[in-house]
PDB file of N, CA and C in Angstrom:
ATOM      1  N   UNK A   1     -14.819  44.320   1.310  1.00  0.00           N
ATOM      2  CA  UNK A   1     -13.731  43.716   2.065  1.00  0.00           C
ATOM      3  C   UNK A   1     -14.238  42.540   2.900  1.00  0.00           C
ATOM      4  N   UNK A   2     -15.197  42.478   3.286  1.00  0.00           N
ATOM      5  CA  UNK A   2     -15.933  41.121   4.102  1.00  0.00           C
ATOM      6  C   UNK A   2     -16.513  40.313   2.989  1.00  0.00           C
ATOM      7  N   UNK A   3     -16.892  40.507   1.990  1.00  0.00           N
ATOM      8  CA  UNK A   3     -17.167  39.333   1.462  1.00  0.00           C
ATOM      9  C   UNK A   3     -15.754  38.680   0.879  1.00  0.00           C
ATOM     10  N   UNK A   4     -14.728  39.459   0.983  1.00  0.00           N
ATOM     11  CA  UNK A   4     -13.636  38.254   0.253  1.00  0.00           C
ATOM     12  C   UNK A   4     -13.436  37.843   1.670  1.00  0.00           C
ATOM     13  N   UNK A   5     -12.934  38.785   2.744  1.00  0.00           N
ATOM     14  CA  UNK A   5     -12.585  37.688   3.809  1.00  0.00           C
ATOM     15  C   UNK A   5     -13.471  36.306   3.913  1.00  0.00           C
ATOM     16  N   UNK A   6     -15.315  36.821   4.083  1.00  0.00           N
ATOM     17  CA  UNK A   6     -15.643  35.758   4.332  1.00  0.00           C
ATOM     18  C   UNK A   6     -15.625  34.460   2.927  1.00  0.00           C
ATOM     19  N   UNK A   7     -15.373  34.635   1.878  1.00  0.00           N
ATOM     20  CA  UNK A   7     -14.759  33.658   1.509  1.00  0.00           C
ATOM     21  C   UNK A   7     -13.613  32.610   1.259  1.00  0.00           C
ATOM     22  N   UNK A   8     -12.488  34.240   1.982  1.00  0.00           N
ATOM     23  CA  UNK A   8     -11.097  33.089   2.628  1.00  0.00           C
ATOM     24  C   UNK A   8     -11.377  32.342   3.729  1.00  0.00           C
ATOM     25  N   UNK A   9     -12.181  33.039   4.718  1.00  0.00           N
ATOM     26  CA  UNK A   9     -12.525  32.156   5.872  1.00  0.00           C
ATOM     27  C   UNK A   9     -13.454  30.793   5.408  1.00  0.00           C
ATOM     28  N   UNK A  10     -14.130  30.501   4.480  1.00  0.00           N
ATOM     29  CA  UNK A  10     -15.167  29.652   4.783  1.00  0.00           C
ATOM     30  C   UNK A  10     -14.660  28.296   3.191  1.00  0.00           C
ATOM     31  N   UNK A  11     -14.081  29.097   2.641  1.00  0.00           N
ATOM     32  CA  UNK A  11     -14.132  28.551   1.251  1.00  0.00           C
ATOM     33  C   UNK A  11     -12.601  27.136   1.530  1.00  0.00           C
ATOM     34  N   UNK A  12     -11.795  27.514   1.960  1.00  0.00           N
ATOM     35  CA  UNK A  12     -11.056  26.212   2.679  1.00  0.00           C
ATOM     36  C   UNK A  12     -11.044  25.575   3.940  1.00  0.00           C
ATOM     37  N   UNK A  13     -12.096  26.139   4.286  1.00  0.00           N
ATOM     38  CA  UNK A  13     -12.688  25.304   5.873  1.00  0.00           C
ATOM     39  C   UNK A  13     -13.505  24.108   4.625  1.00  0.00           C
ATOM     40  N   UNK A  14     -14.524  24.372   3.479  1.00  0.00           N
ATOM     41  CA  UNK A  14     -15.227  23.279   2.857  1.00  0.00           C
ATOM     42  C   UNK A  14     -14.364  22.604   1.819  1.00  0.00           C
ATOM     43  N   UNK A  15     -13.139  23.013   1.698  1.00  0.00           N
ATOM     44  CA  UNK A  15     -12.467  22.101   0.283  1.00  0.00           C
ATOM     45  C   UNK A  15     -11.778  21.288   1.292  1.00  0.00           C
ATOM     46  N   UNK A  16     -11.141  21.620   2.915  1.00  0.00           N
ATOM     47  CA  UNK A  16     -11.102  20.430   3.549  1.00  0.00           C
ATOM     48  C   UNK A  16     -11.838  19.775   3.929  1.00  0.00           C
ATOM     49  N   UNK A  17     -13.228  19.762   4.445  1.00  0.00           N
ATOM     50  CA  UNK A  17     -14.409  18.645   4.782  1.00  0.00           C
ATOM     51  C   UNK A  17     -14.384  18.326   3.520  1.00  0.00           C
ATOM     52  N   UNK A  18     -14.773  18.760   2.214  1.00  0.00           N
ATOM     53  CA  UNK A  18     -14.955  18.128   1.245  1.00  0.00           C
ATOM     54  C   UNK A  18     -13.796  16.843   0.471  1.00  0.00           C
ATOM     55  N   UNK A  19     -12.675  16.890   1.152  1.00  0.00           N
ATOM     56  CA  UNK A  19     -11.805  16.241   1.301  1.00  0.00           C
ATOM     57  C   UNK A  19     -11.540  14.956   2.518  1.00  0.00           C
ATOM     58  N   UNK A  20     -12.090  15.593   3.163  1.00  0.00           N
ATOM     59  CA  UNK A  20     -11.698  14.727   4.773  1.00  0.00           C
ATOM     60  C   UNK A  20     -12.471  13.832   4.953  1.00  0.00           C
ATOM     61  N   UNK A  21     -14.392  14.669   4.323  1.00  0.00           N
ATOM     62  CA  UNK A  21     -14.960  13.346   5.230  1.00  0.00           C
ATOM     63  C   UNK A  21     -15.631  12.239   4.439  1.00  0.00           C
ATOM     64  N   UNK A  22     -15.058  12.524   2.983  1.00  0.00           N
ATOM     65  CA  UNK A  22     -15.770  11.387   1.845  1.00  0.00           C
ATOM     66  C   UNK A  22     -14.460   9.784   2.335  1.00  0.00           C
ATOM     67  N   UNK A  23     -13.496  10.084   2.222  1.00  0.00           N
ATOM     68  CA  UNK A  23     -12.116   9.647   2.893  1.00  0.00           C
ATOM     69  C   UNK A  23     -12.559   8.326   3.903  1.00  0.00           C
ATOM     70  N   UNK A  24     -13.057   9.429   5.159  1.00  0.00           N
ATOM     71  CA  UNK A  24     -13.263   8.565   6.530  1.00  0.00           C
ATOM     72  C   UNK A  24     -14.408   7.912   6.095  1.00  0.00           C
ATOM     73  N   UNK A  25     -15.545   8.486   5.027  1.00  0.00           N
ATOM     74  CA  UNK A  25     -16.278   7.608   5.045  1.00  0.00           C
ATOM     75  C   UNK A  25     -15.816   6.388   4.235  1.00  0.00           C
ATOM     76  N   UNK A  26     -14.632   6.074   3.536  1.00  0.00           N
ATOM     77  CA  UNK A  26     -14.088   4.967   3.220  1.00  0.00           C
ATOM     78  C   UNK A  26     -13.611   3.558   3.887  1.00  0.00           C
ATOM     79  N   UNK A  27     -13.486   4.783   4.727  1.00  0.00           N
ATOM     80  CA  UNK A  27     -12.006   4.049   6.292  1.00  0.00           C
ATOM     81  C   UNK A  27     -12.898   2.995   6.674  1.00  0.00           C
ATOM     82  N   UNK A  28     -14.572   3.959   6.841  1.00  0.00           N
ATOM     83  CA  UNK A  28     -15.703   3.691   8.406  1.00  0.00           C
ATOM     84  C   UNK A  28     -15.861   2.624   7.480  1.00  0.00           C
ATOM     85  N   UNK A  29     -16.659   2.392   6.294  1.00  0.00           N
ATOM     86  CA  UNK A  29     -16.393   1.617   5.007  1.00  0.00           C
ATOM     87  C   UNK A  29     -16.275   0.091   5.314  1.00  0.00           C
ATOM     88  N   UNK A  30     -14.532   0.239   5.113  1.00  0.00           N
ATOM     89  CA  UNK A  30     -13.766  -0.547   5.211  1.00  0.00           C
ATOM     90  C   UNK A  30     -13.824  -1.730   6.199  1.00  0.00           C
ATOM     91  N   UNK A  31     -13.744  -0.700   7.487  1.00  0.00           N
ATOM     92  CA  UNK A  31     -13.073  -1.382   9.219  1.00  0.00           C
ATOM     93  C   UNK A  31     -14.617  -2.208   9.522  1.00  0.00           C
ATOM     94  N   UNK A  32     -15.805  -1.792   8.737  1.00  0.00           N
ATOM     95  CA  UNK A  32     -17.053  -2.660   8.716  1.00  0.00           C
ATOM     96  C   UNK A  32     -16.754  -3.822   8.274  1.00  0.00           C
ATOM     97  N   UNK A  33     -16.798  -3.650   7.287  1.00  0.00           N
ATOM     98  CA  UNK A  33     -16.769  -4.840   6.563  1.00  0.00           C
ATOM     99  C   UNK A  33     -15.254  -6.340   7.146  1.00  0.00           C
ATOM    100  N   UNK A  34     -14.526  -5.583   8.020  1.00  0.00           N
ATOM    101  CA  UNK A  34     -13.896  -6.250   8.393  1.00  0.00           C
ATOM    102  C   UNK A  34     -12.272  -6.115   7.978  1.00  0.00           C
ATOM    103  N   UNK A  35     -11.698  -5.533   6.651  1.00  0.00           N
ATOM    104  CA  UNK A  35     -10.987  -4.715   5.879  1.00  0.00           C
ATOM    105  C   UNK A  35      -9.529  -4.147   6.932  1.00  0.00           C
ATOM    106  N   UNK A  36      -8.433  -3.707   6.062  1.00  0.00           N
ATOM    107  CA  UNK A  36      -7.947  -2.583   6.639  1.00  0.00           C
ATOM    108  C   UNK A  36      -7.415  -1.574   5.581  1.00  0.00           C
ATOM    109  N   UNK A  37      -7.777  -0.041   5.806  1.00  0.00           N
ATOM    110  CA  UNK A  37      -7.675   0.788   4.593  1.00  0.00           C
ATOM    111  C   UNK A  37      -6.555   1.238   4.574  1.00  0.00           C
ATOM    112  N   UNK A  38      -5.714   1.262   2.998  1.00  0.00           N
ATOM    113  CA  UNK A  38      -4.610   1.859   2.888  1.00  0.00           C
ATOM    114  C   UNK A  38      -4.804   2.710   2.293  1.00  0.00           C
ATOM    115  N   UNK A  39      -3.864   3.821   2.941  1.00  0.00           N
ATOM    116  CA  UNK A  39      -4.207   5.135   2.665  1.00  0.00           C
ATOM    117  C   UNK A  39      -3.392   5.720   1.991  1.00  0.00           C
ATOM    118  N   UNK A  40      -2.487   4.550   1.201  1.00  0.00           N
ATOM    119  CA  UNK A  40      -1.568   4.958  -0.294  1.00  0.00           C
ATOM    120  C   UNK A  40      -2.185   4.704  -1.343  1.00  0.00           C
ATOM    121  N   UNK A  41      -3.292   3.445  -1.295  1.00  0.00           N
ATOM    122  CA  UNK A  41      -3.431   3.062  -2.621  1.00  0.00           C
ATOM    123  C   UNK A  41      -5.430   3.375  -2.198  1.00  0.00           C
ATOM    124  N   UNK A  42      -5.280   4.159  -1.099  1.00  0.00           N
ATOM    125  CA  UNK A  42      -6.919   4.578  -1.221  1.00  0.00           C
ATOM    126  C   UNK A  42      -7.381   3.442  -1.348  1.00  0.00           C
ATOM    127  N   UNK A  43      -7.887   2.022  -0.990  1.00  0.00           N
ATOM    128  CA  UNK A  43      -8.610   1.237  -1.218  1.00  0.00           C
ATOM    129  C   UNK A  43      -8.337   0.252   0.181  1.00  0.00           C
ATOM    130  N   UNK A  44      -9.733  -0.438   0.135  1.00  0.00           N
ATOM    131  CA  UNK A  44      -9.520  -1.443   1.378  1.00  0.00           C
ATOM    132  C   UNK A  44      -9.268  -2.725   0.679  1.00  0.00           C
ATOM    133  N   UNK A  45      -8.406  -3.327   1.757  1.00  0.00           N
ATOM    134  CA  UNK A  45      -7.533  -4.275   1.425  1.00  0.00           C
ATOM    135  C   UNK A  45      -8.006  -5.466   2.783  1.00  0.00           C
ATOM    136  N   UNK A  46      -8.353  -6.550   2.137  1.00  0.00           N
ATOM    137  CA  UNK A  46      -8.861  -7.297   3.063  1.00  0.00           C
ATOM    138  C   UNK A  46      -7.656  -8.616   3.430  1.00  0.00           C
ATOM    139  N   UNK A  47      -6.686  -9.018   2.964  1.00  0.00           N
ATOM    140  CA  UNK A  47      -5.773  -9.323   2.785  1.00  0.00           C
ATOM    141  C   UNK A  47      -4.284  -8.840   4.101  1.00  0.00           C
ATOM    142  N   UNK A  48      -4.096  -7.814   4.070  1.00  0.00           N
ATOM    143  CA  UNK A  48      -2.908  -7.014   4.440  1.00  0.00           C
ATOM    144  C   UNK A  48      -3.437  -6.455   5.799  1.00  0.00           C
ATOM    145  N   UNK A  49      -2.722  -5.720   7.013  1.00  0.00           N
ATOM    146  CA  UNK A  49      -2.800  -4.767   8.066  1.00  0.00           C
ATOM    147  C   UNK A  49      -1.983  -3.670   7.719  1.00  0.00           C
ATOM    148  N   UNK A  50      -2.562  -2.577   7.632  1.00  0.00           N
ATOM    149  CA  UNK A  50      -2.108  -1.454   7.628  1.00  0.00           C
ATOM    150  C   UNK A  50      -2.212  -0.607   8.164  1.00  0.00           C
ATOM    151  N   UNK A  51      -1.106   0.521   8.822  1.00  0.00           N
ATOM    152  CA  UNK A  51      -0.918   1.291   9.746  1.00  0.00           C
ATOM    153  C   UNK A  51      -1.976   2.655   9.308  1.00  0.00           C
ATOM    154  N   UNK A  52      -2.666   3.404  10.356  1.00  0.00           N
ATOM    155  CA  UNK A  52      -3.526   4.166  10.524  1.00  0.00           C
ATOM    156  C   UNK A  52      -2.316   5.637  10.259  1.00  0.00           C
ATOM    157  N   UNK A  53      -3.076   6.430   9.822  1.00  0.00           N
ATOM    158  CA  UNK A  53      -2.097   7.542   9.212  1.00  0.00           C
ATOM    159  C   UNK A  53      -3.138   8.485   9.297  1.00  0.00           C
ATOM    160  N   UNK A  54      -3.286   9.761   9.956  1.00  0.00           N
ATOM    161  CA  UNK A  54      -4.131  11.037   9.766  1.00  0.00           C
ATOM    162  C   UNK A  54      -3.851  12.059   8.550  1.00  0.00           C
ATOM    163  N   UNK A  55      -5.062  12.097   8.456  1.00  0.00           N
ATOM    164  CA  UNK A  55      -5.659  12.972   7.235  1.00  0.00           C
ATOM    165  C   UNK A  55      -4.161  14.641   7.254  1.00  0.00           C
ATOM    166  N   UNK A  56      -4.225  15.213   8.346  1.00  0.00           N
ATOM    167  CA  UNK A  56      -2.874  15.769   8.451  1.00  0.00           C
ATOM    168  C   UNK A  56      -1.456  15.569   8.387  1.00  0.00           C
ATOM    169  N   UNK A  57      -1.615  14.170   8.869  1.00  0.00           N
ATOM    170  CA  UNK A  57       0.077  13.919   8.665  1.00  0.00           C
ATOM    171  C   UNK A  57       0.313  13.410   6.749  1.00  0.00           C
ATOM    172  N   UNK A  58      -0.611  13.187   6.271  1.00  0.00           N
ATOM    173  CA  UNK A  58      -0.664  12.703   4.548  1.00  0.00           C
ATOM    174  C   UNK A  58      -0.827  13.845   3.984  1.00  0.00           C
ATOM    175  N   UNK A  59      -1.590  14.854   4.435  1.00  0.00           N
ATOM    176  CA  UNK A  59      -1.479  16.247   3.427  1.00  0.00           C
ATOM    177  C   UNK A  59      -1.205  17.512   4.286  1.00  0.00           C
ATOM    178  N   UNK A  60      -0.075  17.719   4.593  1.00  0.00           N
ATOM    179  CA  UNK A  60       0.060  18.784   6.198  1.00  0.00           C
ATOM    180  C   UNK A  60       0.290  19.909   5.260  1.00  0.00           C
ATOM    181  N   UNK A  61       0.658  20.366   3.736  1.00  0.00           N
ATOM    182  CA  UNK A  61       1.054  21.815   3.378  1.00  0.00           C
ATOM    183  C   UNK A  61      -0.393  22.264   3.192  1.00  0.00           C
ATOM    184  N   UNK A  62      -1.451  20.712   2.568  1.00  0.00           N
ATOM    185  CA  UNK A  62      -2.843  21.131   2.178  1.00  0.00           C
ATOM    186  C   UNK A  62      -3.725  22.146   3.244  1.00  0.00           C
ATOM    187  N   UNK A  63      -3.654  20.987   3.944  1.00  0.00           N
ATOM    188  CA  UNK A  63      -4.285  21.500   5.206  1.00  0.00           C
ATOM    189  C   UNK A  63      -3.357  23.117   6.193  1.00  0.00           C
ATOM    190  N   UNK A  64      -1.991  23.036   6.451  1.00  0.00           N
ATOM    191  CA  UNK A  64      -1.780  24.235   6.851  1.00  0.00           C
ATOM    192  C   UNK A  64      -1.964  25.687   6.107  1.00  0.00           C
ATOM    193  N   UNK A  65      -1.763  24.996   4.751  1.00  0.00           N
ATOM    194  CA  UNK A  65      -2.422  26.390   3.861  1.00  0.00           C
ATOM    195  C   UNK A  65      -4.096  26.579   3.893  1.00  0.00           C
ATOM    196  N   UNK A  66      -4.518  25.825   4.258  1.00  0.00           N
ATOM    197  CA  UNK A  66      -6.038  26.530   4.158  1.00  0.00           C
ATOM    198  C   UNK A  66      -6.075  26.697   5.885  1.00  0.00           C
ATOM    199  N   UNK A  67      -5.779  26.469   6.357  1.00  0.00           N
ATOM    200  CA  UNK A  67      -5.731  27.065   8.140  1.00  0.00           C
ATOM    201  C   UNK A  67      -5.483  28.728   7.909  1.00  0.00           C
ATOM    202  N   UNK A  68      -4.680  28.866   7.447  1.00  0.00           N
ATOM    203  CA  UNK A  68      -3.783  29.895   7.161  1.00  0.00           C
ATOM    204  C   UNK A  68      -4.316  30.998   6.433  1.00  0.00           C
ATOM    205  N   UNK A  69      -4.813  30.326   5.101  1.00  0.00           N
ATOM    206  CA  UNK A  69      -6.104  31.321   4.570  1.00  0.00           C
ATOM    207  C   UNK A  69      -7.351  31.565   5.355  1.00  0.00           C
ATOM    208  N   UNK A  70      -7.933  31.105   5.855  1.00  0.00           N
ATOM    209  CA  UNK A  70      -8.890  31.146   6.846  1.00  0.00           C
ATOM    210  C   UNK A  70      -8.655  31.974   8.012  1.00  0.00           C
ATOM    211  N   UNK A  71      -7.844  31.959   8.626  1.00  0.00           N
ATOM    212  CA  UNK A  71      -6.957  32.818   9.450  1.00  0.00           C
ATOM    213  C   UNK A  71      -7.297  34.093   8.447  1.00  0.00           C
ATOM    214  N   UNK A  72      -6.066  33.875   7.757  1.00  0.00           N
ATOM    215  CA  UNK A  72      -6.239  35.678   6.955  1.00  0.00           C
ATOM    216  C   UNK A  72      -7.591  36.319   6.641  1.00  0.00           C
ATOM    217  N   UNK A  73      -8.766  35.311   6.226  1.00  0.00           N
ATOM    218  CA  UNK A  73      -9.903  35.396   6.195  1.00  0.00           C
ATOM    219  C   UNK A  73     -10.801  36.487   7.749  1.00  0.00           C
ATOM    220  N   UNK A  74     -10.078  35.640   8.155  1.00  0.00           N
ATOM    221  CA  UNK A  74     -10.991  36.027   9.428  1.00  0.00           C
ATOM    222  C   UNK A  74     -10.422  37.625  10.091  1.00  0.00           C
ATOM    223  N   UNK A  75      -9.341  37.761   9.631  1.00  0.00           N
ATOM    224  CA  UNK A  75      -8.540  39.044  10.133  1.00  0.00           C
ATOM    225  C   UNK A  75      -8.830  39.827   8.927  1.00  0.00           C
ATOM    226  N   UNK A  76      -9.116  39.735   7.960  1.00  0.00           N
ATOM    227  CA  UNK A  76      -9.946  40.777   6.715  1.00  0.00           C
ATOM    228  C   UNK A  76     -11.579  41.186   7.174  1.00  0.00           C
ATOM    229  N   UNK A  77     -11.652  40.114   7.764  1.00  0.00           N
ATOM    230  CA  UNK A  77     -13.259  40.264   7.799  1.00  0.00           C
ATOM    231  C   UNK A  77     -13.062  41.527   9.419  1.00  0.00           C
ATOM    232  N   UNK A  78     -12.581  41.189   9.978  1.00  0.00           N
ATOM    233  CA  UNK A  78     -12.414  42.059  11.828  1.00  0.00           C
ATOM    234  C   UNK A  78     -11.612  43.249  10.762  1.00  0.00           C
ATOM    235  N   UNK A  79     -10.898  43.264  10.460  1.00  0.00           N
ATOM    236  CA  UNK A  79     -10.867  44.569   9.642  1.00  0.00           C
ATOM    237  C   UNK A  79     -11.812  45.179   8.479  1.00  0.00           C
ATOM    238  N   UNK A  80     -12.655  44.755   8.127  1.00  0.00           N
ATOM    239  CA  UNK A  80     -13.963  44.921   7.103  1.00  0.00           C
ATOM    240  C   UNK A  80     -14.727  45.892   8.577  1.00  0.00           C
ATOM    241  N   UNK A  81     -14.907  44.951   9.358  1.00  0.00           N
ATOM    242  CA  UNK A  81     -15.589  45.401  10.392  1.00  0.00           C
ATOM    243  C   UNK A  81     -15.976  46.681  11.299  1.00  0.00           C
ATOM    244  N   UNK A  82     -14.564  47.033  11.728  1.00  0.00           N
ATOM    245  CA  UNK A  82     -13.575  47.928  12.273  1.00  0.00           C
ATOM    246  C   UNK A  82     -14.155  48.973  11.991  1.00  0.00           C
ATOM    247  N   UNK A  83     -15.051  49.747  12.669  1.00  0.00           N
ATOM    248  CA  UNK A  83     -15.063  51.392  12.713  1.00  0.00           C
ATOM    249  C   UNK A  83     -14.647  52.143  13.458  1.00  0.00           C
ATOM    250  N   UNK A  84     -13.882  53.260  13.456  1.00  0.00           N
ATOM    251  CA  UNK A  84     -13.181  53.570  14.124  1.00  0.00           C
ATOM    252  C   UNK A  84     -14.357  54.764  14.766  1.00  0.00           C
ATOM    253  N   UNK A  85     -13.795  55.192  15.999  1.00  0.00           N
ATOM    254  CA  UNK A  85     -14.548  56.518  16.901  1.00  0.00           C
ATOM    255  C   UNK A  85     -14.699  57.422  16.566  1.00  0.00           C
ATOM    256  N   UNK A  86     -15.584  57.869  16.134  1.00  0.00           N
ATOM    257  CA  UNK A  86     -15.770  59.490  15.497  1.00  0.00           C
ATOM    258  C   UNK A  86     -15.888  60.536  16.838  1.00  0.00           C
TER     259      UNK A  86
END
């Protein structure tokens, strides 16, 4: 019972970093070079200004469902845990 929790807990905590921070490293990327990144067509655009948009407000079911599993994760695992008083 703790090893599945701890893989609900841990396994969409990394498919969001593995998501989030290849991304920003685009953005960081970009705003170097002088750029501004659009975050429809994923690419920097040196040309255009474009409005800043968070990684949550562009994928909010992605991200609240793995909150959520993780959560459940973590309440499998405190119940994995759980011995009761003899």
């Amino acid at each position: 019972m703790i090893k599945i929790g701890l893989l609900l807990l841990i396994v969409p905590c990394l498919l969001l970093m593995g998501l989030y921070l290849p991304e920003q490293s685009n953005v960081a990327d970009c705003i170097a070079v002088g750029g501004s990144f659009d975050y429809v067509q994923q690419a920097c655009d040196m040309q255009n200004s474009h409005s800043s948009s968070t990684f949550m407000a562009r994928n909010t079911a992605l991200v609240n469902s793995a909150m959520l599993l993780a959560l459940l994760g973590f309440i499998v695992c405190v119940m994995g845990l759980y011995r009761p008083a003899k």
